[in-house]
Protein backbone atom coordinates (compact mmCIF):
# COMPACT_ATOMS: atom_id res chain seq x y z
CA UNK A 1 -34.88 131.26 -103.76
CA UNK A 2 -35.48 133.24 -100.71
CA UNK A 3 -38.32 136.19 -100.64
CA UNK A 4 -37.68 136.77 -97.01
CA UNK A 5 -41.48 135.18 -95.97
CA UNK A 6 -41.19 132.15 -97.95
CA UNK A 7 -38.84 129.76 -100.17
CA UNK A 8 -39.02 128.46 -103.06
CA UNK A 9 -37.17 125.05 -103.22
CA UNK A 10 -37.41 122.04 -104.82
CA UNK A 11 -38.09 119.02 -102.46
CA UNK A 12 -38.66 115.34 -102.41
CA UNK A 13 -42.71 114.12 -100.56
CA UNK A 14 -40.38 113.01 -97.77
CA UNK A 15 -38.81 116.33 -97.05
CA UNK A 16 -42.37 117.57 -97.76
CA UNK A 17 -43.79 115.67 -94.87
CA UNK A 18 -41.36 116.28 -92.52
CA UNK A 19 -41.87 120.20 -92.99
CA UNK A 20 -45.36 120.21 -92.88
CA UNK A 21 -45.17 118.09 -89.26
CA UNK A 22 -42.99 120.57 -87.93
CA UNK A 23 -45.23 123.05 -88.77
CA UNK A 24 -44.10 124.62 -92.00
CA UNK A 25 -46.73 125.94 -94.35
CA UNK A 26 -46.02 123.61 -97.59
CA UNK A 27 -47.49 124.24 -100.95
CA UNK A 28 -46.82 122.82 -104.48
CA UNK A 29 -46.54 125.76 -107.17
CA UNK A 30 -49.11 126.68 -109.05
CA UNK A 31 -48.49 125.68 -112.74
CA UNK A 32 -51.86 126.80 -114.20
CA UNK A 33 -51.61 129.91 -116.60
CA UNK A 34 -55.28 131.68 -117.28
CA UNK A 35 -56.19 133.95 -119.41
CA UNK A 36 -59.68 135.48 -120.08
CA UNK A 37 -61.14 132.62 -122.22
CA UNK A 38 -58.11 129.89 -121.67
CA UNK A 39 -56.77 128.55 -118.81
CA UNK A 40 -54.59 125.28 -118.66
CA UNK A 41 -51.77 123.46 -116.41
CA UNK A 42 -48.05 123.57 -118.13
CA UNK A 43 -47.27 120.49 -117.13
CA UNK A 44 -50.24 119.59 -119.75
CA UNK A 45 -49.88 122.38 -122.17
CA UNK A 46 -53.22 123.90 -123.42
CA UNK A 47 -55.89 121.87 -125.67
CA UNK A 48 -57.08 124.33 -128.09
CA UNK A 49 -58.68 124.33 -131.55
CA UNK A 50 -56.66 124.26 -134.40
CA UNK A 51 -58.55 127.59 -135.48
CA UNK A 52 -57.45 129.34 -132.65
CA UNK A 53 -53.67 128.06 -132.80
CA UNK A 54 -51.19 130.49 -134.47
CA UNK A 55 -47.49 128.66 -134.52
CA UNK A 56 -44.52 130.42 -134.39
CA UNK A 57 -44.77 134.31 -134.57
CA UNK A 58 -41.53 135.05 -132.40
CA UNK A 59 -43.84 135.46 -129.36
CA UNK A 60 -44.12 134.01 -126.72
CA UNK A 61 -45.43 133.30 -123.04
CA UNK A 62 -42.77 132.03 -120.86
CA UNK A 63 -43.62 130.51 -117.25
CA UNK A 64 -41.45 130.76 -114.10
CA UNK A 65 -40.97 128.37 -111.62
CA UNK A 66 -42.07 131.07 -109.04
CA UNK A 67 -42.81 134.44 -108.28
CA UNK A 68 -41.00 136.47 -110.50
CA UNK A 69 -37.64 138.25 -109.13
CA UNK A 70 -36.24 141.13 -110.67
CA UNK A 71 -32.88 138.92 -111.63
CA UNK A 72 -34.88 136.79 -113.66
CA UNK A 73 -36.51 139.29 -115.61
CA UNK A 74 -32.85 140.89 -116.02
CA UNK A 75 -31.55 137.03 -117.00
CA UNK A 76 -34.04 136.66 -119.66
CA UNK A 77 -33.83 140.18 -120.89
CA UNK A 78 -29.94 139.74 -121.03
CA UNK A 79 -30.57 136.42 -123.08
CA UNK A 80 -32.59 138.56 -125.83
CA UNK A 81 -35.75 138.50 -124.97
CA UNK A 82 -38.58 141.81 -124.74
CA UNK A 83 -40.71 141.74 -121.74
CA UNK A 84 -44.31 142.74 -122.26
CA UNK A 85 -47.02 141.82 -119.95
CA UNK A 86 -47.19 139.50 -116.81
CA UNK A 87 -49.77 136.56 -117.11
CA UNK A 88 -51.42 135.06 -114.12
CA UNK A 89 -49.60 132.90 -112.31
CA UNK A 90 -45.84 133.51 -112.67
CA UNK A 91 -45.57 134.35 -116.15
CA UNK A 92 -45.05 137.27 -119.02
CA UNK A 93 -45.63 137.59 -122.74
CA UNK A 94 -42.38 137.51 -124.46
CA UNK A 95 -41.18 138.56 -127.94
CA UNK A 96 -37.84 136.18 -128.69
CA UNK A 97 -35.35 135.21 -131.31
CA UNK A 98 -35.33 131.42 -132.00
CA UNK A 99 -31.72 131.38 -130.15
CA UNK A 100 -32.81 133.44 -127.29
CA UNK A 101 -35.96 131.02 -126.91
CA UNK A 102 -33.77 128.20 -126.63
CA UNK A 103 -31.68 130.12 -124.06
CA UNK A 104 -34.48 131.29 -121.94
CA UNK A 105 -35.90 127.88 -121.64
CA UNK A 106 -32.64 126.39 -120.94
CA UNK A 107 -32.57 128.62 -117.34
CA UNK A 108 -33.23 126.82 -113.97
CA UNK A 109 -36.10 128.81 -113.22
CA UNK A 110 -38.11 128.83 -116.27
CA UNK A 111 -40.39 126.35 -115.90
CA UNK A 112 -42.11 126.30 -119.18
CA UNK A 113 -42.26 128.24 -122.74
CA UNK A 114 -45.30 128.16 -125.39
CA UNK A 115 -46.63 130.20 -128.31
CA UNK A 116 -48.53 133.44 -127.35
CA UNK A 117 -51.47 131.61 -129.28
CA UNK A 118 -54.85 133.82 -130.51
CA UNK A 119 -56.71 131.67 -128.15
CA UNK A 120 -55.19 133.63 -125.47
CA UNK A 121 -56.19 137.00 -126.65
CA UNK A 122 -59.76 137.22 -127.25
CA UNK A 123 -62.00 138.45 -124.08
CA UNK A 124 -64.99 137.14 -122.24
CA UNK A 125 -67.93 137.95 -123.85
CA UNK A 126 -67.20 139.34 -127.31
CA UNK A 127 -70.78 138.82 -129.11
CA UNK A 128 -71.72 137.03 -132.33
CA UNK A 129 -74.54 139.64 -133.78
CA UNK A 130 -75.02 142.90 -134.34
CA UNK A 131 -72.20 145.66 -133.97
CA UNK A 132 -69.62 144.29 -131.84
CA UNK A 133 -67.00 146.44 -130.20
CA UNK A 134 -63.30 145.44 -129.79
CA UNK A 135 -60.03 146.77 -128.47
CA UNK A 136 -57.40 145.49 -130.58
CA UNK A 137 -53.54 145.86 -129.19
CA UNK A 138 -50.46 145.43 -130.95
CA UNK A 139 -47.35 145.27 -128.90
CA UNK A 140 -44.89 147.67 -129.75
CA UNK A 141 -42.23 147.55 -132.48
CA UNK A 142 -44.88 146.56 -134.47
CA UNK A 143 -46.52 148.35 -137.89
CA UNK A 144 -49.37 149.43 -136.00
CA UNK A 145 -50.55 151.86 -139.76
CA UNK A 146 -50.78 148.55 -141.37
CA UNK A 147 -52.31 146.49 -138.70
CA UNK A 148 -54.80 149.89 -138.97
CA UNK A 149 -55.19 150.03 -142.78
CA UNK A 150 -56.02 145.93 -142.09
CA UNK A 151 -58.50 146.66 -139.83
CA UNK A 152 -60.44 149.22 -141.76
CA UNK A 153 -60.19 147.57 -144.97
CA UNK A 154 -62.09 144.88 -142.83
CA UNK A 155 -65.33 147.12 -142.83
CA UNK A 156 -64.32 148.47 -139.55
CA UNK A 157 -65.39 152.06 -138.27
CA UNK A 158 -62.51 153.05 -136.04
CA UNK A 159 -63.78 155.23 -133.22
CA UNK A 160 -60.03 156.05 -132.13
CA UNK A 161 -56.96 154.77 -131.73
CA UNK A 162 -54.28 155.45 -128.18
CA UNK A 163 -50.55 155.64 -128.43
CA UNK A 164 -48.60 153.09 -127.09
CA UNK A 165 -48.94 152.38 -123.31
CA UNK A 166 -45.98 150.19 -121.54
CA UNK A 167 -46.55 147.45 -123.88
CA UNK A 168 -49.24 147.82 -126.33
CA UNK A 169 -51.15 150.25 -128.85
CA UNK A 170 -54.66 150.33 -129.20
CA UNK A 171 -57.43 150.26 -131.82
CA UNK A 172 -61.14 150.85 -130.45
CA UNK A 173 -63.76 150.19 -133.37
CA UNK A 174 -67.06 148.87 -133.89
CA UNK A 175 -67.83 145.96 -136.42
CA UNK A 176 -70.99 144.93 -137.83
């Protein structure tokens, strides 16, 4: 793929070596996905603990083989899938059908596809005592009044909530 100050190709070492003696800037693609408390290679898949693992909930974060072209995003989109937020390092959260998982991973230039897992969503930070603030998100198209009613039936005071932004609503409270 060309993005007029580099390419993306796929290349043998030897074809590696002779571009990088003529001069050519050569560099492997980054595979590593990071979030705020996880980050991991694909090509290893993440180690997390079982308590943080969540299966199949229809979403999804789904890895490109390179920066991220407009085409692709219209590929996958055309294939079924909902487009919600870019991860670091070629990637975006993904809401899919089992079918159109199996047809977005079947493209050329998706390099890899795993559950969104909880692990992934929690922040830096969040404390252990005392009253604890959190912004909780749910993307949308989803029952945000019941994820609500869930929270404050948790013991939650609920300072306020905000509309849905491009991709998510959210739920500011404070729990003790």
């Amino acid at each position: 793929k060309d993005y007029g100050s580099f390419i993306l190709t796929s290349m043998n070492q030897g074809m590696r070596d002779q571009l990088a003696y003529a001069g050519f800037d050569v560099q492997a693609v980054n595979s590593n996905i990071k979030f705020s408390t996880v980050a991991f290679d694909t090509s290893e898949g993440p180690s997390l603990p079982s308590n943080l693992k969540g299966g199949e909930t229809g979403y999804y974060v789904v890895q490109f083989i390179g920066p991220i072209s407009e085409d692709w995003k219209a590929d996958v989109q055309g294939k079924g899938a909902r487009l919600f937020n870019a991860v670091n390092n070629n990637a975006f959260i993904m809401k899919m059908s089992p079918s159109a998982k199996n047809a977005v991973g079947a493209l050329p230039y998706v390099n890899w596809i795993g559950n969104y897992e909880p692990a992934y969503k929690l922040a830096d930070g969040i404390g252990t005592s005392g009253v604890i603030s959190l912004d909780v998100r749910t993307f949308n198209g989803e029952d945000f009044n019941t994820v609500l009613g869930q929270i404050k039936g948790l013991g939650a005071s609920v300072r306020y909530t905000t509309p849905s932004d491009t991709w998510a609503n959210s739920i500011v409270l404070d729990i003790a």
